[in-house]
Protein backbone atom coordinates (compact mmCIF):
# COMPACT_ATOMS: atom_id res chain seq x y z
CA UNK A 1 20.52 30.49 -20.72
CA UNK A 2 20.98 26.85 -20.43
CA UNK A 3 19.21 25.23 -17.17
CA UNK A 4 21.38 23.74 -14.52
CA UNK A 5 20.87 20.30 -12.98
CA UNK A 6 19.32 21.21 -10.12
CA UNK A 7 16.69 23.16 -12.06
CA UNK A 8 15.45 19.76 -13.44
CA UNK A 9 15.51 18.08 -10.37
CA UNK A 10 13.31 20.74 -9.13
CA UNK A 11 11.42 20.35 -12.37
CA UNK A 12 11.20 16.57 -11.77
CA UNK A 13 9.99 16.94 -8.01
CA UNK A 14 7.32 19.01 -9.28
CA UNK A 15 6.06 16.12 -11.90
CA UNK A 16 6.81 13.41 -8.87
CA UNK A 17 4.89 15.05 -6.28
CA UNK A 18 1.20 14.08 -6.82
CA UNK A 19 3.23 10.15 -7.46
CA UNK A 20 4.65 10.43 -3.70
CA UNK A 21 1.22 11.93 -2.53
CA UNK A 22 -0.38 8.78 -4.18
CA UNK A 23 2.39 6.49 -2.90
CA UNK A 24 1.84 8.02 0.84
CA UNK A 25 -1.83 7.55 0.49
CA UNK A 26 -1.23 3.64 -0.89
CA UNK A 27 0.93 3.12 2.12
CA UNK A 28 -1.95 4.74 4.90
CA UNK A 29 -5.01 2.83 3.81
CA UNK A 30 -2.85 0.07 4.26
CA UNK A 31 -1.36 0.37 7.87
CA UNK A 32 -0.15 3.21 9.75
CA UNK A 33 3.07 4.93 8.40
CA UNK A 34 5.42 7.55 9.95
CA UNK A 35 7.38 10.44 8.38
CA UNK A 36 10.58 8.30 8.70
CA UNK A 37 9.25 4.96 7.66
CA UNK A 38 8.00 6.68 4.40
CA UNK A 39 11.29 8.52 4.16
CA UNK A 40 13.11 5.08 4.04
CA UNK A 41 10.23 3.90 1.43
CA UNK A 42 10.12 6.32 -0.72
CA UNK A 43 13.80 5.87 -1.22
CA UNK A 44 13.48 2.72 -2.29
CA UNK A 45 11.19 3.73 -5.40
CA UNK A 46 13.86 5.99 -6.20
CA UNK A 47 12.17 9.30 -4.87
CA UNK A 48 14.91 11.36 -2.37
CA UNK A 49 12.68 13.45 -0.23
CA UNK A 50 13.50 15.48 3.18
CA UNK A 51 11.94 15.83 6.08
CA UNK A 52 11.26 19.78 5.66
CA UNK A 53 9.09 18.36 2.28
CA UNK A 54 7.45 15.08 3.79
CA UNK A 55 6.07 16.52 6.81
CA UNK A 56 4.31 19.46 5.49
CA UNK A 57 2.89 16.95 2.86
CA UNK A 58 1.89 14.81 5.37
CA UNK A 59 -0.02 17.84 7.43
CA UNK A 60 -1.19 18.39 4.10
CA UNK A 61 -3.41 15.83 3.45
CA UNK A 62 -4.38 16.13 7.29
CA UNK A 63 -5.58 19.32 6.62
CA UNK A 64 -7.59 17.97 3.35
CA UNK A 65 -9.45 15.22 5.31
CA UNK A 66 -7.14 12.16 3.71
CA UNK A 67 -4.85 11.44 6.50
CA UNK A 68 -5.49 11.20 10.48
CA UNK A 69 -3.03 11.27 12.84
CA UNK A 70 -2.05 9.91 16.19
CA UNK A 71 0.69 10.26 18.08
CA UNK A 72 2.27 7.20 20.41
CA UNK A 73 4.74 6.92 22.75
CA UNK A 74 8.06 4.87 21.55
CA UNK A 75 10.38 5.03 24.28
CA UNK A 76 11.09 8.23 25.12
CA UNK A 77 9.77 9.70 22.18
CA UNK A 78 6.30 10.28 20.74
CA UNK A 79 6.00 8.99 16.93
CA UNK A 80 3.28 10.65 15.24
CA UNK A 81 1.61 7.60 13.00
CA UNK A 82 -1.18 8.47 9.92
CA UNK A 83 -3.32 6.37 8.75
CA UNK A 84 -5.92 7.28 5.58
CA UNK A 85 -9.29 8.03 6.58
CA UNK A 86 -12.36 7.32 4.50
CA UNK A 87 -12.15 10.28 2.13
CA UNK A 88 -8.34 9.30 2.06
CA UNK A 89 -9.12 5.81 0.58
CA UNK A 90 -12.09 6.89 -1.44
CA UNK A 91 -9.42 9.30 -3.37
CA UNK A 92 -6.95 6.70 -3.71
CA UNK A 93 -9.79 4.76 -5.63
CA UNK A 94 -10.26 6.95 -7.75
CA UNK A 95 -6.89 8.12 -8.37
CA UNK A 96 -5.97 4.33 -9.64
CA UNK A 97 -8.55 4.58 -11.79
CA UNK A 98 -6.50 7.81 -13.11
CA UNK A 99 -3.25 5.99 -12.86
CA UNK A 100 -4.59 2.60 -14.38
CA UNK A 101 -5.36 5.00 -17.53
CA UNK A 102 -2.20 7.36 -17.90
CA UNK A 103 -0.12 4.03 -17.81
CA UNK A 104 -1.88 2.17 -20.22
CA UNK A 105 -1.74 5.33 -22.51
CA UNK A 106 1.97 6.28 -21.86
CA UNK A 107 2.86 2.33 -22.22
CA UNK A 108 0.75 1.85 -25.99
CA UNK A 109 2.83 4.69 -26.81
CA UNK A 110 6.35 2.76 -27.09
């Protein structure tokens, strides 16, 4: 039984995820992101996620100690912003150590 496109995309979002955990990390020791604003970024790296996957990602690393949240009024409307917290940036360090490595390996190899 041959698989169907959507089965690699599925595949593929699997592989991508711990990339667009890094990515949101990268982006939250930097300044304060929200769901949407990472939305929009992510997109431009080429990674289509939803709001039913980002947010529970985002709550995620909450939960984990990586991310803090805050929530602030915008209008009407409360935004909820993250930033990375000091176990949030201290993974991120060592992850691009990680990173730094699998690149260099999966670039010698072309």
């Amino acid at each position: 039984m041959s698989k169907s496109k959507s089965d690699y995309e599925r595949a593929d979002r699997d592989l991508y995820s711990g990339l667009i955990r890094l990515h949101v990390l990268h982006h939250a020791a930097e300044e304060p992101i929200f769901g949407l604003g990472m939305i929009e970024e992510l997109g431009r790296h080429g990674y289509r996620i939803s709001p039913g996957s980002l947010y529970p990602l985002l709550q995620s690393l909450e939960r984990k100690g990586y991310l803090r949240s805050t929530e602030r009024r915008q209008g009407k409307s409360l935004r909820r912003l993250y930033r990375a917290t000091p176990l949030g940036k201290k993974a991120l360090a060592a992850a691009k150590s990680k990173v730094r490595e699998l690149f260099h390996e999966l670039i010698e190899e072309e």
